[in-house]
C-alpha atoms as a PDB file:
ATOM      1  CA  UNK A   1      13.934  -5.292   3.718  1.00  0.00           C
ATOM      2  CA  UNK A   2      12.350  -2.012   1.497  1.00  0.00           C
ATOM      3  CA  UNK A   3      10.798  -3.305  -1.751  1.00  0.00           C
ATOM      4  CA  UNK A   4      10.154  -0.456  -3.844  1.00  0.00           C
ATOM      5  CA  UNK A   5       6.566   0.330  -5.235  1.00  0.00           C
ATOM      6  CA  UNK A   6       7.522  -0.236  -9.236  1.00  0.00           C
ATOM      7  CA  UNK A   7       8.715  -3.868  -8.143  1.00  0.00           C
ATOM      8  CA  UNK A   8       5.011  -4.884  -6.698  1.00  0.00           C
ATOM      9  CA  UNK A   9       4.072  -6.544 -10.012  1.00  0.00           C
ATOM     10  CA  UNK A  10       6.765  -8.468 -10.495  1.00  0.00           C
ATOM     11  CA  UNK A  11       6.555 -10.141  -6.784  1.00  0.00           C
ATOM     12  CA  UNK A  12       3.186 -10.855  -8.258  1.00  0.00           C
ATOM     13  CA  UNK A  13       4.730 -12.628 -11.046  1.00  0.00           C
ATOM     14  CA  UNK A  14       6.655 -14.281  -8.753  1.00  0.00           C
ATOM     15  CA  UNK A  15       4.134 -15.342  -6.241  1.00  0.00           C
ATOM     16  CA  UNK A  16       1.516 -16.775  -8.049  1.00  0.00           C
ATOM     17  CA  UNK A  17       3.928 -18.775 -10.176  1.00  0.00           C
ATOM     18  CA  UNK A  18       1.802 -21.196 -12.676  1.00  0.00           C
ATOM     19  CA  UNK A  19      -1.523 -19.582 -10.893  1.00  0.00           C
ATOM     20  CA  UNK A  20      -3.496 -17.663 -13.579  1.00  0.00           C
ATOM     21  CA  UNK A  21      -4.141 -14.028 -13.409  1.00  0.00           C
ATOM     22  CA  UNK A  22      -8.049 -14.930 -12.490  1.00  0.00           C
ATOM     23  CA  UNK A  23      -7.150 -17.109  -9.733  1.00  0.00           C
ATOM     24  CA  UNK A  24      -4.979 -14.951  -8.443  1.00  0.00           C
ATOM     25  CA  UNK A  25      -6.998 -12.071  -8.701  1.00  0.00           C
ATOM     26  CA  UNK A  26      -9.867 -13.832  -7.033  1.00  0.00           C
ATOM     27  CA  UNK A  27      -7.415 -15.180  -4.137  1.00  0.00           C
ATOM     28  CA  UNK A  28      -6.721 -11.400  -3.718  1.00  0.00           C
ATOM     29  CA  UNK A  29     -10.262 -10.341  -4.039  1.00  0.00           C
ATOM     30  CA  UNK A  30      -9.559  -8.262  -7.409  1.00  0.00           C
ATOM     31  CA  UNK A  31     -10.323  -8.191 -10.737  1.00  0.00           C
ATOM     32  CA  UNK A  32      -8.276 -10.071 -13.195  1.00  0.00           C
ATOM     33  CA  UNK A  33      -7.782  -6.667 -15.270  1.00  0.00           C
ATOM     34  CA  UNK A  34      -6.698  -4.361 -12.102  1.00  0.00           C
ATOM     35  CA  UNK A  35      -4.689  -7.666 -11.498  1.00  0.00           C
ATOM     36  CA  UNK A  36      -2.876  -7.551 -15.136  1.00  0.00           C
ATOM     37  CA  UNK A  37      -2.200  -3.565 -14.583  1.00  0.00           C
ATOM     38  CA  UNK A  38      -0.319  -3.984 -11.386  1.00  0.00           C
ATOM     39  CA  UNK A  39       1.900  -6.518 -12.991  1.00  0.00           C
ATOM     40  CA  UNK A  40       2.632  -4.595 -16.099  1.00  0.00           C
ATOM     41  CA  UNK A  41       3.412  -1.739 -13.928  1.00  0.00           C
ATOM     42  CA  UNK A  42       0.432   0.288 -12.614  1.00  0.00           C
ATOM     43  CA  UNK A  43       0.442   1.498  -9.364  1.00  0.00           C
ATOM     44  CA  UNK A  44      -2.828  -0.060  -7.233  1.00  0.00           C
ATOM     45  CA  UNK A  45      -4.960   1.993  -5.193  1.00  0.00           C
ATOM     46  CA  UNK A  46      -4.415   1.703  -1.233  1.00  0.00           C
ATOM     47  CA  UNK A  47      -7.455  -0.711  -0.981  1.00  0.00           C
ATOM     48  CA  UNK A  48      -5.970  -2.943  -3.797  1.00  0.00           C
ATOM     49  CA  UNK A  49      -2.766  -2.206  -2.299  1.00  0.00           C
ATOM     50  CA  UNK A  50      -3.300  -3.672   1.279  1.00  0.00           C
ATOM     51  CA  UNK A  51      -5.180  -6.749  -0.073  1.00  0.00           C
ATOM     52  CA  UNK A  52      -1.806  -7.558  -2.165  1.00  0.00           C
ATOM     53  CA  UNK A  53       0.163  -7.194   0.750  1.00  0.00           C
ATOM     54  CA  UNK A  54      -1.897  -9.089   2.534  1.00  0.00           C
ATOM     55  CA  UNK A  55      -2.061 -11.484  -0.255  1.00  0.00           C
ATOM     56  CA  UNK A  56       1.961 -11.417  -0.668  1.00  0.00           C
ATOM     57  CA  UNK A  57       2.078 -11.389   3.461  1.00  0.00           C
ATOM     58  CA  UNK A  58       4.503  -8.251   3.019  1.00  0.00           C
ATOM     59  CA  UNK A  59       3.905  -5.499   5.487  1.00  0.00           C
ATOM     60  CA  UNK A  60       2.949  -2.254   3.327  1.00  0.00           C
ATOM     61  CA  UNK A  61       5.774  -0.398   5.393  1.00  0.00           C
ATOM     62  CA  UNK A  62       8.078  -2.122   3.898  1.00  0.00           C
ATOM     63  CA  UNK A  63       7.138  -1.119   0.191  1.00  0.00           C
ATOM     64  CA  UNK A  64       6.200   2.466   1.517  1.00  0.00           C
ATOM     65  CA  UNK A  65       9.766   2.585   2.745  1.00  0.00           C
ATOM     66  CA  UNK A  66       8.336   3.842   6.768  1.00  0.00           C
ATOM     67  CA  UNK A  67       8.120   2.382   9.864  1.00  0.00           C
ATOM     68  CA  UNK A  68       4.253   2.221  11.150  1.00  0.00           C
ATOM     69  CA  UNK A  69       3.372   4.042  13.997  1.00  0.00           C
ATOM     70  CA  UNK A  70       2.736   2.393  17.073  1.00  0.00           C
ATOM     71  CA  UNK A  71      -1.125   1.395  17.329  1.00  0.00           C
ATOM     72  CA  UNK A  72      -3.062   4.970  19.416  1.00  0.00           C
ATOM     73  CA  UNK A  73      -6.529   4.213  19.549  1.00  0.00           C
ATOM     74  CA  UNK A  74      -8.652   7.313  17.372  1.00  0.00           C
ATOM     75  CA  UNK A  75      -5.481   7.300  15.182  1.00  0.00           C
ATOM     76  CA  UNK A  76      -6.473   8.213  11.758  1.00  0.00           C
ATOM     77  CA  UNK A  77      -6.972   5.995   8.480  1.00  0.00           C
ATOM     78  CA  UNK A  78      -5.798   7.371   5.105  1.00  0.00           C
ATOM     79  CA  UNK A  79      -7.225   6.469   1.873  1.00  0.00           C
ATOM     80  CA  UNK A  80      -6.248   7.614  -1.134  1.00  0.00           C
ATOM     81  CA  UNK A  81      -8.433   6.310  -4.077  1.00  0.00           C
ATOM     82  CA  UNK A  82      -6.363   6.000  -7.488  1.00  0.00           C
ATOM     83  CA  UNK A  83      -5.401   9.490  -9.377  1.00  0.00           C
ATOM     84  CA  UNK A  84      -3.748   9.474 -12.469  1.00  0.00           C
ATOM     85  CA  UNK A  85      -2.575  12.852 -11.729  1.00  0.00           C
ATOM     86  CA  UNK A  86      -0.952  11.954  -8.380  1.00  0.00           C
ATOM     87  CA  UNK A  87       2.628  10.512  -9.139  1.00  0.00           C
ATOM     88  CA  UNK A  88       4.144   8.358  -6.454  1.00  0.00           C
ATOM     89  CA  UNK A  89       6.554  11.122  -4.435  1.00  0.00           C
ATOM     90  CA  UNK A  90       3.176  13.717  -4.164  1.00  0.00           C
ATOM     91  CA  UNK A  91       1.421  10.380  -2.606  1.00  0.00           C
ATOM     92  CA  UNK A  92       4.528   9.605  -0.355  1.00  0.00           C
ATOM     93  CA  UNK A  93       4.844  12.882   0.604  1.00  0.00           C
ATOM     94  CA  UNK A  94       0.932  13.491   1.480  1.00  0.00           C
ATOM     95  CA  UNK A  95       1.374  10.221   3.889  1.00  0.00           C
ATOM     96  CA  UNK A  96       4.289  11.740   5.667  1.00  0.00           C
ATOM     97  CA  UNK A  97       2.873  14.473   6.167  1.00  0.00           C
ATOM     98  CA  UNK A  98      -0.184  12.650   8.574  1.00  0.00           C
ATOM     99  CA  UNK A  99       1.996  10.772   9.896  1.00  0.00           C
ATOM    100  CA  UNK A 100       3.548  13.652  11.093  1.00  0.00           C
ATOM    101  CA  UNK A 101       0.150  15.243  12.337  1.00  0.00           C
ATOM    102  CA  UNK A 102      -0.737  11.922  13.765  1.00  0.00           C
ATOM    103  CA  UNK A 103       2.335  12.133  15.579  1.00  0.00           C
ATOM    104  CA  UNK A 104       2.471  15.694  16.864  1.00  0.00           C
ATOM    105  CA  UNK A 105      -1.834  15.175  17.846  1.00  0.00           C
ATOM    106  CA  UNK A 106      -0.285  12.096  19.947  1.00  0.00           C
ATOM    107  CA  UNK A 107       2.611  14.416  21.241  1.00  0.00           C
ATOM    108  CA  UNK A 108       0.049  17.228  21.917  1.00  0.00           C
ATOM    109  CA  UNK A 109      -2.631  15.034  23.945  1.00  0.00           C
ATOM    110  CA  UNK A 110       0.381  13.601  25.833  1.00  0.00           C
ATOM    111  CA  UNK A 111       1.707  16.811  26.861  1.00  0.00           C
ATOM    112  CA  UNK A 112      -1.888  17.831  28.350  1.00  0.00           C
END
């Protein structure tokens, strides 16, 4: 099942039911405000991001829309911290793309 980004807020919604936004929020180890700008359609940085989906218990590959790569030990972590200026294909495209390095290092070390 791929739930797209824009519909993370409303599983919120949906989640925490008759919860408040501060209990929520502190379930999820956020702020109540951060909390409020997800739901009305923000899009979280990765940090707030993996504590929702933790919080949700949705794998983040299944709102990023990609399979995640098999565990390699020394794989690299991405973190992108929240930029207005970065709309949501530039930030897809920038974690395909190490993926794709990821993948080809593995490839590379494998091959020698």
């Amino acid at each position: 099942m791929t739930i797209r980004i824009d519909q993370l807020g409303q599983l919120i919604v949906e989640r925490r039911g008759g919860l408040g936004v501060r209990a929520a929020a502190a379930e999820i180890g956020t702020s109540p405000a951060t909390l409020s700008r997800i739901e009305n359609g923000q899009i979280p940085d990765l940090e707030t991001f993996s504590k929702i989906c933790k919080w949700l218990n949705v794998s983040p590959s299944e709102i990023l829309g990609f399979q995640p790569p098999a565990h390699q030990p020394g794989a690299a972590a991405v973190h992108f911290r929240k930029d207005v200026t970065l709309n949501q294909a530039t930030g897809t495209s920038l974690g395909n793309l190490i993926v794709a390095a990821q993948a080809a290092l593995r490839a590379r070390a494998q091959a020698g």
